[in-house]
N, C-alpha and C. Protein backbone atom coordinates (compact mmCIF):
# COMPACT_ATOMS: atom_id res chain seq x y z
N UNK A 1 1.16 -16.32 -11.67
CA UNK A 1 1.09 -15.36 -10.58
C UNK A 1 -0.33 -15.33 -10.04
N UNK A 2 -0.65 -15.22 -8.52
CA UNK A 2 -1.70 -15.18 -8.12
C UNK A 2 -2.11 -13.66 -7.90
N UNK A 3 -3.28 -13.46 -8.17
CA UNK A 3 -3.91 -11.96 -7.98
C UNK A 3 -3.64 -11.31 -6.70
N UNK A 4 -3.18 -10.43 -7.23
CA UNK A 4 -2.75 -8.89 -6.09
C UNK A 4 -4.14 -8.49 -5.34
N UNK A 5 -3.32 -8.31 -4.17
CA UNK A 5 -4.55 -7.31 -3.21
C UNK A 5 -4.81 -6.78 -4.18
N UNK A 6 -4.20 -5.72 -4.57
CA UNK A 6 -4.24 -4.47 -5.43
C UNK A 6 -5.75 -4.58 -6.40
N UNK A 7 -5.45 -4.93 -7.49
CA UNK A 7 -6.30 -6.11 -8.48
C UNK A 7 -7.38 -6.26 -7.81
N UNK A 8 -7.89 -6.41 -6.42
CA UNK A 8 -9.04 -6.94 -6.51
C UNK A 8 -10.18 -5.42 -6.00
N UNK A 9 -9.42 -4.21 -5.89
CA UNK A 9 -10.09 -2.63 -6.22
C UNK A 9 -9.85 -2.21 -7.47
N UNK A 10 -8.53 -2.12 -7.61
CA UNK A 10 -8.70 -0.82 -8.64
C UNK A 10 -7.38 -1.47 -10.19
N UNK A 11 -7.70 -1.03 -11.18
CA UNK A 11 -6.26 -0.92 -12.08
C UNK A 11 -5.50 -0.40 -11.82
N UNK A 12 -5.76 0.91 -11.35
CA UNK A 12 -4.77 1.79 -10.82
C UNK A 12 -3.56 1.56 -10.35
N UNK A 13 -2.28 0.64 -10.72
CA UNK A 13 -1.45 -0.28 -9.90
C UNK A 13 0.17 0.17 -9.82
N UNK A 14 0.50 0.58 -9.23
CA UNK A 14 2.15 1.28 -8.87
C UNK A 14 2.89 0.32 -9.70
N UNK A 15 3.85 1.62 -10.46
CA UNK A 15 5.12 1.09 -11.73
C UNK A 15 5.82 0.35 -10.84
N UNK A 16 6.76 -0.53 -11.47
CA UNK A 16 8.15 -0.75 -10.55
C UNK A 16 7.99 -1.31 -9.35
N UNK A 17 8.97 -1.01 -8.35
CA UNK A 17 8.56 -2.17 -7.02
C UNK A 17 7.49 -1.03 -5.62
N UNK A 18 7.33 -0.51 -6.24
CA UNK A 18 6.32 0.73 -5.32
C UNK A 18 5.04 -0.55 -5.35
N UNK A 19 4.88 -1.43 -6.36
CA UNK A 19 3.72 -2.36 -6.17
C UNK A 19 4.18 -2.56 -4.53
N UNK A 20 4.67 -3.13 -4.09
CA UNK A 20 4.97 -3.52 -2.89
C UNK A 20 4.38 -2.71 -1.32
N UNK A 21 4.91 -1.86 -1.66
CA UNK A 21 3.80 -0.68 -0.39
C UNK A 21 2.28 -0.87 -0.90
N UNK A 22 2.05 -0.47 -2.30
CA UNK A 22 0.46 -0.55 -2.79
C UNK A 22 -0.12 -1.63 -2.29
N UNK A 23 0.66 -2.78 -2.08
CA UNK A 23 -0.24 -4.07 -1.94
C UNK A 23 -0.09 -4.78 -0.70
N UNK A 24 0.97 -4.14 0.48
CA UNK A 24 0.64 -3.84 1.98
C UNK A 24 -0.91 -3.22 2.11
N UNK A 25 -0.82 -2.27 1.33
CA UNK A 25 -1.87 -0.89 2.21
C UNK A 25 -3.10 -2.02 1.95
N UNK A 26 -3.07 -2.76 0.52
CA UNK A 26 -4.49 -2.97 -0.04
C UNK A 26 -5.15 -4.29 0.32
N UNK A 27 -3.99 -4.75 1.70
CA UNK A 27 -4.52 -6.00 2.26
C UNK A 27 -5.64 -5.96 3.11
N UNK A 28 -6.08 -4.75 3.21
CA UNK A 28 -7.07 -4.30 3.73
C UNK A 28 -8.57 -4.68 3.47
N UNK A 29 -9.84 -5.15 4.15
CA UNK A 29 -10.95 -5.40 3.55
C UNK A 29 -11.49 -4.09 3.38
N UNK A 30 -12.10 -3.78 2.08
CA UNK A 30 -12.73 -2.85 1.45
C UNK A 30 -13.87 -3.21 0.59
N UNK A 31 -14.08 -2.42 0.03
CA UNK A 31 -15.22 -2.34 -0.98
C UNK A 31 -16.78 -2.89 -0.34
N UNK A 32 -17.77 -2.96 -1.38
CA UNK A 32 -18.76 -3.90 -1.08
C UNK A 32 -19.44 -4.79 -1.66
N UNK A 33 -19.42 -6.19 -1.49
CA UNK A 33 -19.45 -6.76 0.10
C UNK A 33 -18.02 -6.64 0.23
N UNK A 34 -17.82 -6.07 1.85
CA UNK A 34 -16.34 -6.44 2.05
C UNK A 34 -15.53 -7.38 1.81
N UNK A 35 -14.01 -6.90 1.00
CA UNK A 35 -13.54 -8.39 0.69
C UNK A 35 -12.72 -9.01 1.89
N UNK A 36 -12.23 -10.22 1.60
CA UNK A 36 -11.26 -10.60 2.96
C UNK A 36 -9.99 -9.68 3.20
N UNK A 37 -9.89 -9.62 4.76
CA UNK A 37 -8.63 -9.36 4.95
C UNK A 37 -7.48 -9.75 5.25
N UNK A 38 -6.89 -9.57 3.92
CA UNK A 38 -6.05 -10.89 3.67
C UNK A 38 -4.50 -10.91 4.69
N UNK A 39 -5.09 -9.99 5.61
CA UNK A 39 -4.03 -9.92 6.95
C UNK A 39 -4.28 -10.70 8.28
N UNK A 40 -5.26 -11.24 8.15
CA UNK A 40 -6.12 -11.93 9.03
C UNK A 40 -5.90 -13.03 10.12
N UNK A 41 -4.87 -13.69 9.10
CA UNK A 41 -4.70 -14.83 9.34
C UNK A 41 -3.17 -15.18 8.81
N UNK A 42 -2.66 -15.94 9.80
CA UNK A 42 -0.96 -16.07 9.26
C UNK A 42 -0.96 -16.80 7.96
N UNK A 43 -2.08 -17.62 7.40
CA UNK A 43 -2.41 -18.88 6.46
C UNK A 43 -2.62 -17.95 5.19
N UNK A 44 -3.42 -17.05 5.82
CA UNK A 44 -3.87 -15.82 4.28
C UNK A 44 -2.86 -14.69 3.89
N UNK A 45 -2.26 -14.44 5.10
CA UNK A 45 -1.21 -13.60 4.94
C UNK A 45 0.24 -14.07 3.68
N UNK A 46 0.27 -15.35 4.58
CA UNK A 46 1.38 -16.43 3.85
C UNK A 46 1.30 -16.40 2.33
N UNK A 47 -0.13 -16.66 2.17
CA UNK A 47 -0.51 -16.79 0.58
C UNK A 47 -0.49 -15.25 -0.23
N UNK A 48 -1.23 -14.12 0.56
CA UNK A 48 -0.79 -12.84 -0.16
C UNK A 48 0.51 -12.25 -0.51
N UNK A 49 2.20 -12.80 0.74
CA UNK A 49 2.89 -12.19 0.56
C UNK A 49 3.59 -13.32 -0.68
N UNK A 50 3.11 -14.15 -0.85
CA UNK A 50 3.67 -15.40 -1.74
C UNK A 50 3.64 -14.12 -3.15
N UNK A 51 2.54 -14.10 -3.12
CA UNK A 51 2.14 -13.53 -4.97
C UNK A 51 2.54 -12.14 -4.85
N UNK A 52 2.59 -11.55 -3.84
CA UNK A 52 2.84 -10.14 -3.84
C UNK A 52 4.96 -9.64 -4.23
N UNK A 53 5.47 -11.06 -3.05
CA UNK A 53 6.58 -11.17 -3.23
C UNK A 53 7.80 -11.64 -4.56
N UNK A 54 6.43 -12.15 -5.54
CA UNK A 54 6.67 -13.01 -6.68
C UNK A 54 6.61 -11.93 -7.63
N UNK A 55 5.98 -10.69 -7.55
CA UNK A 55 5.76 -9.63 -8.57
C UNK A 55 6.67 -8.98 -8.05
N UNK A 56 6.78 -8.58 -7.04
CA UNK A 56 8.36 -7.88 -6.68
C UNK A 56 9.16 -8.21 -7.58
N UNK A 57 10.21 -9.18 -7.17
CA UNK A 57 10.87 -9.82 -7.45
C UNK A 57 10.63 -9.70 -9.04
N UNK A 58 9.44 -9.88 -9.84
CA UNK A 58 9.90 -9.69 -11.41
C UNK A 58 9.88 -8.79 -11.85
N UNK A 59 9.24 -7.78 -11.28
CA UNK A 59 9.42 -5.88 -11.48
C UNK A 59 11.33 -5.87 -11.06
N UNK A 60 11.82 -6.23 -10.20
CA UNK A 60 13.05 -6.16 -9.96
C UNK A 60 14.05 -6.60 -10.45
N UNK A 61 13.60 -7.62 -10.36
CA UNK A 61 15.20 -8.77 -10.94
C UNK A 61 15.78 -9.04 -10.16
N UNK A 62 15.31 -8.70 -8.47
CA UNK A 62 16.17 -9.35 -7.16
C UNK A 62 15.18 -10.34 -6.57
N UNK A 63 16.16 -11.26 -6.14
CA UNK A 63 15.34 -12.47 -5.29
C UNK A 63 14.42 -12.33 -4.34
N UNK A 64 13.51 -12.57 -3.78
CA UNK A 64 12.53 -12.23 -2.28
C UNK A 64 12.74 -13.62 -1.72
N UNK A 65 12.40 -13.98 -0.01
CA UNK A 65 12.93 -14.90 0.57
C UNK A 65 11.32 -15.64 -0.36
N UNK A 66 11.20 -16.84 0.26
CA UNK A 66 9.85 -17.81 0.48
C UNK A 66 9.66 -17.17 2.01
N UNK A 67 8.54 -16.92 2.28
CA UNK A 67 8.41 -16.38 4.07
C UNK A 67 6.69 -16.98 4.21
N UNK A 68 7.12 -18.25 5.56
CA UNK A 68 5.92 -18.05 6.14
C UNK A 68 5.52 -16.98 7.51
N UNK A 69 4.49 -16.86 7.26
CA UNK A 69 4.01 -15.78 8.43
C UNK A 69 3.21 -16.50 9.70
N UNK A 70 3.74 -16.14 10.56
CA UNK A 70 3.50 -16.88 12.04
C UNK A 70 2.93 -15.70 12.61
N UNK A 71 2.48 -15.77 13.59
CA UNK A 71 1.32 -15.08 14.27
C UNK A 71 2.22 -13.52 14.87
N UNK A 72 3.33 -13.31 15.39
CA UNK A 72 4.29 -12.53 15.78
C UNK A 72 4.29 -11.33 14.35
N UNK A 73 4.89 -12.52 12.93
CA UNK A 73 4.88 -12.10 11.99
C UNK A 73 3.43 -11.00 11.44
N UNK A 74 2.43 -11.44 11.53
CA UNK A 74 0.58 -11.15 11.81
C UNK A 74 0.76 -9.93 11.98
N UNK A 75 1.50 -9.84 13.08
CA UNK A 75 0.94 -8.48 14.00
C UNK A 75 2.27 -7.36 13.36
N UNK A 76 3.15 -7.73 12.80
CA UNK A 76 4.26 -6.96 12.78
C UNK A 76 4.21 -6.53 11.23
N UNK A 77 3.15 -7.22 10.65
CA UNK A 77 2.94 -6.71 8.78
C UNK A 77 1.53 -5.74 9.37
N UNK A 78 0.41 -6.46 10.40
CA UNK A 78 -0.56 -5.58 10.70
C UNK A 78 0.05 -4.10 10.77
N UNK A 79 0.67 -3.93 11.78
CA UNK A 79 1.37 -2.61 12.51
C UNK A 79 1.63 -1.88 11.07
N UNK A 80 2.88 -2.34 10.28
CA UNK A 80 2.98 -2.06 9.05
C UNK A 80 2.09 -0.94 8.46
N UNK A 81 1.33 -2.21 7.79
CA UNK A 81 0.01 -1.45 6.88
C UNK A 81 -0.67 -0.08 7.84
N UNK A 82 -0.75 -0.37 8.98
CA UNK A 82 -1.67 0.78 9.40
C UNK A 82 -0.52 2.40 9.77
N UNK A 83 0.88 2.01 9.90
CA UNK A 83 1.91 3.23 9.99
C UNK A 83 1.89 4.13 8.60
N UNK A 84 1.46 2.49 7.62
CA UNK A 84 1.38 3.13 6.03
C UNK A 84 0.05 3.60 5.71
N UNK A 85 -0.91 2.94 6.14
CA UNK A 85 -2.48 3.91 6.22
C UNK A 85 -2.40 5.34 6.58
N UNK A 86 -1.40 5.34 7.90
CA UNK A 86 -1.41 6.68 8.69
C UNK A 86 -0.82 7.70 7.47
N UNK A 87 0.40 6.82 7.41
CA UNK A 87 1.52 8.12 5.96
C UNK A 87 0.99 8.72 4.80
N UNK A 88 -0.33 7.54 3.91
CA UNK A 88 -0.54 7.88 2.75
C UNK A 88 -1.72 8.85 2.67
N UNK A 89 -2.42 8.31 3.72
CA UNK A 89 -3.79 9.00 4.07
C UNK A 89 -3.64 10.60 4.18
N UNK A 90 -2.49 10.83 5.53
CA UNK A 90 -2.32 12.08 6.03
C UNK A 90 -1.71 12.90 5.03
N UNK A 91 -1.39 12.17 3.97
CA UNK A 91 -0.67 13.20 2.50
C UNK A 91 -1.68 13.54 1.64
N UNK A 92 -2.83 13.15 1.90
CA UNK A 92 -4.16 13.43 0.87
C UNK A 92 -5.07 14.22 1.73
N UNK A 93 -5.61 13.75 2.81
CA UNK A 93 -6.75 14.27 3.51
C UNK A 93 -6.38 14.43 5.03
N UNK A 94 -7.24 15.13 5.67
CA UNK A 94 -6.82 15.51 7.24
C UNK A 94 -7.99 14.43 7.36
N UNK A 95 -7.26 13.02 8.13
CA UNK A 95 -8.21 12.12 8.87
C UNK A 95 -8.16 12.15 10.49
N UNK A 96 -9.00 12.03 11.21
CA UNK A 96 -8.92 11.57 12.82
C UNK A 96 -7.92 10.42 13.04
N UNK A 97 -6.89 10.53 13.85
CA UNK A 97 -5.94 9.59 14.65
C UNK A 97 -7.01 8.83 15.59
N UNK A 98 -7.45 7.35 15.52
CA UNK A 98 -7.63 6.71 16.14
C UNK A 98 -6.45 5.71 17.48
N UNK A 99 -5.62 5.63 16.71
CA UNK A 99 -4.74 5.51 17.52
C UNK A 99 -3.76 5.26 16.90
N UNK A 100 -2.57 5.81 17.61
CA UNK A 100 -1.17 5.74 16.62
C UNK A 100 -0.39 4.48 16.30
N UNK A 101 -0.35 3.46 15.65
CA UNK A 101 0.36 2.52 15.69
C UNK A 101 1.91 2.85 16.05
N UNK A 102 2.56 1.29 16.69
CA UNK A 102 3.60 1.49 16.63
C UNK A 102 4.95 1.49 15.41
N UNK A 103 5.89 2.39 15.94
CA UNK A 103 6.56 2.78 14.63
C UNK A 103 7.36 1.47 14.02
N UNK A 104 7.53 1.34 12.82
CA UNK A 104 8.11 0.19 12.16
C UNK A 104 9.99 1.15 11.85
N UNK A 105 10.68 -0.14 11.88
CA UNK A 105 11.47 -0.06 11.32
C UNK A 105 12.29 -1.28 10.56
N UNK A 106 13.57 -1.25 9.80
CA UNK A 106 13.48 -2.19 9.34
C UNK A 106 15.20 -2.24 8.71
N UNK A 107 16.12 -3.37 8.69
CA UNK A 107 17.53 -3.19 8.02
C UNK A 107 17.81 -3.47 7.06
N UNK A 108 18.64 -2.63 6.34
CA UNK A 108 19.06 -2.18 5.27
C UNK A 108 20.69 -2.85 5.13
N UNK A 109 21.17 -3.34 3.96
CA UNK A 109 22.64 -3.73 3.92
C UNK A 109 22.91 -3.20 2.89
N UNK A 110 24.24 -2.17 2.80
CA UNK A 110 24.67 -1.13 1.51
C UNK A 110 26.00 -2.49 0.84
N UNK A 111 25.78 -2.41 -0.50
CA UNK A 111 27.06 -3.39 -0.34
C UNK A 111 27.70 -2.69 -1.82
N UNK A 112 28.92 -3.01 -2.10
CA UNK A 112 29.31 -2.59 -3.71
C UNK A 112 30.34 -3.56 -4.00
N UNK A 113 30.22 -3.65 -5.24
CA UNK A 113 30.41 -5.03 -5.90
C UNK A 113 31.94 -4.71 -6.47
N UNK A 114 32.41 -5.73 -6.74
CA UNK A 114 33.87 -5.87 -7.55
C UNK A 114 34.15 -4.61 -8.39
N UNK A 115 33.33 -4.31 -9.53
CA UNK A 115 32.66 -2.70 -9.72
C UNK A 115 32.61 -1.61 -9.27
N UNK A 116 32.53 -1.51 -8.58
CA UNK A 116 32.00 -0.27 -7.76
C UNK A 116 31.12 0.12 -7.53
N UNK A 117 30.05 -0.55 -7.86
CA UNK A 117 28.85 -0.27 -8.02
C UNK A 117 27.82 -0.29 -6.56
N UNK A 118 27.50 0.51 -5.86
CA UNK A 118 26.93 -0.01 -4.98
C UNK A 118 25.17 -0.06 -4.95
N UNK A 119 24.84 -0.87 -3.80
CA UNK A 119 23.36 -1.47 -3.90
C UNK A 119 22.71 -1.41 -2.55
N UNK A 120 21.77 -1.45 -2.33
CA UNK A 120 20.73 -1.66 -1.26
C UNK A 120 20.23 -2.57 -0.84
N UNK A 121 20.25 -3.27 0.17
CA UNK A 121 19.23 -5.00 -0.29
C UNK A 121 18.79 -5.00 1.83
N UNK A 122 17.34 -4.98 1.21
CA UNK A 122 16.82 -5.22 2.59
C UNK A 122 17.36 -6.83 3.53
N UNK A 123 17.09 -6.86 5.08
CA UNK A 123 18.02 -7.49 5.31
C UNK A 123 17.42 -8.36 6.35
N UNK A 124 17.26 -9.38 7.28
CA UNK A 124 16.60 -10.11 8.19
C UNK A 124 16.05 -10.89 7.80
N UNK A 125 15.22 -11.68 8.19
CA UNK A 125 14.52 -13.16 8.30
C UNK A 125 12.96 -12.86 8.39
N UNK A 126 12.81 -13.40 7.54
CA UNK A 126 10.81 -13.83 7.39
C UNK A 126 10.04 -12.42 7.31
N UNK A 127 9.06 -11.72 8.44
CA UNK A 127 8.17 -10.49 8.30
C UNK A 127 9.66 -9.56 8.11
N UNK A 128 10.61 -9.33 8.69
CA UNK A 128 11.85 -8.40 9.08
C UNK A 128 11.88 -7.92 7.86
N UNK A 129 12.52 -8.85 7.14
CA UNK A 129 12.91 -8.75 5.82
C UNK A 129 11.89 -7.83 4.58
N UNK A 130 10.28 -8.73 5.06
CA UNK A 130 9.29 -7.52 4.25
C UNK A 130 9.45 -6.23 4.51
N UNK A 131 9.55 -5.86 5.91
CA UNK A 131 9.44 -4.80 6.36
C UNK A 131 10.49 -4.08 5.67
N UNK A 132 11.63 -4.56 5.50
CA UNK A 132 12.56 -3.43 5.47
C UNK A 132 12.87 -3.41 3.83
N UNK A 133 12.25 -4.56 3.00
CA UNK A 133 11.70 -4.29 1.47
C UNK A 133 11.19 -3.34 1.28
N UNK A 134 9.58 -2.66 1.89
CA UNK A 134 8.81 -1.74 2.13
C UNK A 134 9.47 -0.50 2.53
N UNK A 135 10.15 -0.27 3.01
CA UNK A 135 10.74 0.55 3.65
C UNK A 135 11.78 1.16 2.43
N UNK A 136 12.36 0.45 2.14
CA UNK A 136 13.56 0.55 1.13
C UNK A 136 13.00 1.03 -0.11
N UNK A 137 12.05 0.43 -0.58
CA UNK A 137 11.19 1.31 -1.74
C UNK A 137 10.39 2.51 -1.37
N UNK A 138 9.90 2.44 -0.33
CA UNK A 138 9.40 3.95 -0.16
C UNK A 138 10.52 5.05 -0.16
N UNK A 139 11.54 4.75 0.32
CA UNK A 139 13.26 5.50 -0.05
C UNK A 139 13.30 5.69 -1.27
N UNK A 140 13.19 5.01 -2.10
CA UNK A 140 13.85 5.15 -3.31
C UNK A 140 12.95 5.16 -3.82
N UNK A 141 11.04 5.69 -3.68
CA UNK A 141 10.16 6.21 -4.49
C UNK A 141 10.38 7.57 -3.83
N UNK A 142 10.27 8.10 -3.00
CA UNK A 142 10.85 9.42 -2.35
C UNK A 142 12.03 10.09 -3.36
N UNK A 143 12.97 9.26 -3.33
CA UNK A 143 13.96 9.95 -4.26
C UNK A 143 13.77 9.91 -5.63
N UNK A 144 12.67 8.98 -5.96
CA UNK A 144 12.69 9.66 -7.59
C UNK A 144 11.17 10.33 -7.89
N UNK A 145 10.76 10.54 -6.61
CA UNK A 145 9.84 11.11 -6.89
C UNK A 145 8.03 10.93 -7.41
N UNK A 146 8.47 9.45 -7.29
CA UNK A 146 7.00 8.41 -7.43
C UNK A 146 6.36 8.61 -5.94
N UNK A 147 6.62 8.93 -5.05
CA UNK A 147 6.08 8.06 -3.36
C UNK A 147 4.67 9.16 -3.65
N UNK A 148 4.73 10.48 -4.00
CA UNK A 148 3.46 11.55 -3.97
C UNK A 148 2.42 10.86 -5.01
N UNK A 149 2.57 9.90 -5.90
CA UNK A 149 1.65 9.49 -6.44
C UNK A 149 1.15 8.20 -5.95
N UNK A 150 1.13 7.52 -4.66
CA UNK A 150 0.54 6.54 -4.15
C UNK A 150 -0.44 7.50 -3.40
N UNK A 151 -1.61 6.79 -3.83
CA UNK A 151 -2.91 8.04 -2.53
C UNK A 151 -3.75 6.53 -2.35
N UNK A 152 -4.50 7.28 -1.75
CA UNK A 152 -5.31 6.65 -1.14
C UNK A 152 -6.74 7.37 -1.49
N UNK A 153 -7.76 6.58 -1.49
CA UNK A 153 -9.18 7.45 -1.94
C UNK A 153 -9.52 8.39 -1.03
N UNK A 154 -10.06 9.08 -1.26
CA UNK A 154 -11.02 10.45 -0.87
C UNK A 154 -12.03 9.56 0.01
N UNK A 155 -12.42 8.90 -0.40
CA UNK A 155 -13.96 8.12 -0.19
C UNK A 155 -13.73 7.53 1.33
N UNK A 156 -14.06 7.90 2.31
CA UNK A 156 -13.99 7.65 3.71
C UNK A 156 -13.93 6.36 3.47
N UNK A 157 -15.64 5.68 2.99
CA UNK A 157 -15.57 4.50 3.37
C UNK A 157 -14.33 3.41 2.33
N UNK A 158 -14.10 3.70 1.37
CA UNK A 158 -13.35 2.93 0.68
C UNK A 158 -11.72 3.25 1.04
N UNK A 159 -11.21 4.46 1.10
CA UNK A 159 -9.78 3.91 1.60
C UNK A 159 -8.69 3.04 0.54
N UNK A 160 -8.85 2.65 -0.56
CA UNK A 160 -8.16 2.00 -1.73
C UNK A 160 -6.87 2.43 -2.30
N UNK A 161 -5.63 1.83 -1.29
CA UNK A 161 -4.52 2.45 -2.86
C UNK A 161 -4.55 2.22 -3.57
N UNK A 162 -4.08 3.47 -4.43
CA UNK A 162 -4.27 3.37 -5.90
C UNK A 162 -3.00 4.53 -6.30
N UNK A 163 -2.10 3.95 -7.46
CA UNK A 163 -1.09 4.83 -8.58
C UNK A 163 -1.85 6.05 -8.90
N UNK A 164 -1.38 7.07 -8.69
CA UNK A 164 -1.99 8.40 -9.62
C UNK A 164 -1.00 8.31 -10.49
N UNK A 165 -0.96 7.68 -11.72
CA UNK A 165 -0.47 7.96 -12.89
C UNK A 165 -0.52 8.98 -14.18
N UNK A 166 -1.30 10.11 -13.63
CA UNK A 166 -1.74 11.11 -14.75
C UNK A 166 -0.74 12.23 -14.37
N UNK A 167 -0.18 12.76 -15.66
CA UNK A 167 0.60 14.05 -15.44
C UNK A 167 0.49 15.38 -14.30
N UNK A 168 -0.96 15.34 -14.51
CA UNK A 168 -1.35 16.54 -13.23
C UNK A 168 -1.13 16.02 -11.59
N UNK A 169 -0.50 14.82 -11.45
CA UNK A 169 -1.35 14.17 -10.65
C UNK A 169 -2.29 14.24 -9.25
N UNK A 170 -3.18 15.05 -9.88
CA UNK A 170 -4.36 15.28 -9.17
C UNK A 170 -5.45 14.57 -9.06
N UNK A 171 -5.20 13.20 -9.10
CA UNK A 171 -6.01 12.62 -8.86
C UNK A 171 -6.89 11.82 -7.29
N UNK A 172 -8.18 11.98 -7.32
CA UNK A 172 -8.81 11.79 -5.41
C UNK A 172 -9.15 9.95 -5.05
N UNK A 173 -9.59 9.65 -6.65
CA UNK A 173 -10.47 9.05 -6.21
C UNK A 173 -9.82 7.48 -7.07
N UNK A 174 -9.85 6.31 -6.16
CA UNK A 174 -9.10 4.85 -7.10
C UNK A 174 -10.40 4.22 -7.95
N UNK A 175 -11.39 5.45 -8.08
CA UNK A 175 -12.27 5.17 -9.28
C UNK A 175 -13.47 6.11 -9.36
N UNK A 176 -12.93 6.85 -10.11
CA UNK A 176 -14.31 8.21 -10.79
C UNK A 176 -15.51 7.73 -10.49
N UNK A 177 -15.83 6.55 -11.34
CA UNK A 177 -17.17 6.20 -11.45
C UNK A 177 -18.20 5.41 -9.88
N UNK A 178 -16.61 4.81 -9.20
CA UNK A 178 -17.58 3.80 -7.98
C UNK A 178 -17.61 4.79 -6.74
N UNK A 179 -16.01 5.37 -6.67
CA UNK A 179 -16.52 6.68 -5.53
C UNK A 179 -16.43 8.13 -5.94
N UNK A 180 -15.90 8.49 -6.73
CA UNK A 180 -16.41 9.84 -7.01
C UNK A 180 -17.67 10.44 -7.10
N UNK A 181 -18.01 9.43 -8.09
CA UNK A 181 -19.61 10.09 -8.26
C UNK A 181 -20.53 9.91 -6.91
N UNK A 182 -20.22 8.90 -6.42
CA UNK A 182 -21.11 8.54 -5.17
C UNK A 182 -20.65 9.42 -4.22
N UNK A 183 -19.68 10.20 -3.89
CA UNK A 183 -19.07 11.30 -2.90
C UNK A 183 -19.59 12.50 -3.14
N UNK A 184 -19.61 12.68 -4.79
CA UNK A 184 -20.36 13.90 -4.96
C UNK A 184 -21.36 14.18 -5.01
N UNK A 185 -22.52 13.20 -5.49
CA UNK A 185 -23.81 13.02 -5.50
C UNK A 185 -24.26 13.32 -4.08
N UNK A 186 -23.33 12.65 -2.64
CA UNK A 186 -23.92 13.01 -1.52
C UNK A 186 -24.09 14.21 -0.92
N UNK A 187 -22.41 14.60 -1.51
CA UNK A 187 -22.38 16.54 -1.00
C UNK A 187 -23.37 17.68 -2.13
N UNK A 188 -23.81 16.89 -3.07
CA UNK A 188 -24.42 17.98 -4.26
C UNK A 188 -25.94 17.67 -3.39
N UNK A 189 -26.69 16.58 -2.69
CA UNK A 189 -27.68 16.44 -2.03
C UNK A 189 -27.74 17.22 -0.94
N UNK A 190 -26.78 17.20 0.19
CA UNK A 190 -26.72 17.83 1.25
C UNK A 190 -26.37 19.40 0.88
N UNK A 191 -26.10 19.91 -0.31
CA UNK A 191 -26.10 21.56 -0.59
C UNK A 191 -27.19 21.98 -0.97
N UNK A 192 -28.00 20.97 -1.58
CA UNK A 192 -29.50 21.21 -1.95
C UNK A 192 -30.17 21.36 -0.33
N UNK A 193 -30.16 20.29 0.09
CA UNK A 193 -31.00 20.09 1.75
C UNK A 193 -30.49 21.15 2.40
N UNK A 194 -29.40 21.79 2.42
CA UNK A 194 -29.16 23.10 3.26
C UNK A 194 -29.54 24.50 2.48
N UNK A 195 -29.67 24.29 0.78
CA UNK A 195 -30.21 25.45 0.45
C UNK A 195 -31.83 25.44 1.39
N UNK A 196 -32.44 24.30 0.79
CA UNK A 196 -34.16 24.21 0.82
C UNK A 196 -34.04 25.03 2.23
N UNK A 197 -33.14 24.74 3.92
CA UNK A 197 -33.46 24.73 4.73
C UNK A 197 -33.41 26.44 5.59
C-alpha cells in the first residue's frame, strides 16, 4: 500500500471506511514546507486515489473501480474536498466563506440479495463513483455516529483532518505538540502585550 494523504500530517487516522472522506479533505497542501497537492494534477490525483481506494476497499471488503482521473475528473474531486472543507470546518470553528463551492452530489444503488439482506453500493464511472463512495460513508458515519469525530484543526494555518478518537471527544488540535502549543503560545503572548498596554 502506498502512503495516505492522511499519514503524511497526523496518526490521527479514521476507523473503518470514514478513512475515505479523511483522505479527500487531506489532499490538501499543508504543513511546513508545504507538502504537494496531491489534487493538482490528474497524474497525482490518479496515484492518491490508487492507494487511498486500495485501503478502502480493505477496511471494507468491497471492490473500488481502478479510476484514472482526467482533468473534468480534477475539478469534480477539487469541488469535493472543498464542499467537505466547508462541512468539517463549519462543525468545529466559525470560518469566513470565501466562496461557496459548488454542491456535489453523487448515486447510490440499494440492492438485496437472495437473503434479504439489503446493501448500498455507490454507483457511476471513474470521479462519479468516488464521489458517491464519499458521500455514502459520510451517511453511514452520520448514522452511527462517527461523522462528529472527523475535525479538522483549530490551527488556521494548518487545517489537517484528523479522527478524534478519545472518549470526550474534545479534541482541537491533529497535534498538541505542532499546533496547539504554537496557537497558544501566540494568544498567551498577545494577553501579555494587551495586559503591558
Amino acid at each position: 500500500m502506498s502512503e495516505l494523504a492522511s499519514e503524511r500530517y497526523t496518526d490521527r487516522i479514521a476507523t473503518g471506511p470514514l478513512i475515505l472522506v479523511q483522505e479527500v479533505l487531506n489532499t490538501r497542501a499543508a504543513g511546513k514546507p508545504a507538502l504537494e497537492d496531491l489534487l493538482s494534477t490528474p497524474d497525482s490525483a490518479t496515484s492518491w486515489l490508487s492507494g487511498a481506494l486500495d485501503e478502502w476497499s480493505r477496511r471494507t471488503g468491497a471492490e473500488a473501480p481502478t479510476i484514472e482521473v482526467d482533468e473534468p475528473g480534477l475539478v469534480r474531486l477539487q469541488q469535493l474536498r472543498a464542499s467537505l472543507q466547508m462541512t468539517v470546518s463549519g462543525a468545529v470553528r466559525d470560518a469566513p466563506v470565501r466562496s461557496a463551492p459548488k454542491g456535489v452530489s453523487g448515486a447510490l444503488e440499494v440492492r438485496i440479495d437472495a437473503d434479504g439482506v439489503f446493501s448500498v453500493a455507490p454507483r457511476g464511472k471513474d470521479v462519479a463513483w468516488v464521489v458517491a463512495a464519499v458521500l455514502n460513508e459520510i451517511t453511514n458515519a452520520q448514522l452511527t455516529g462517527t461523522w462528529r469525530r472527523l475535525k479538522m484543526c483549530r490551527n488556521r494555518v494548518c487545517s489537517v483532518a484528523f479522527y478524534d478518537g478519545t472518549n470526550p471527544n474534545n479534541g482541537v488540535w491533529h497535534d498538541v505538540r505542532i499546533c496547539g502549543n504554537a496557537v497558544n503560545l501566540r494568544a498567551s503572548r498577545q494577553r501579555r502585550a494587551a495586559a503591558r498596554a
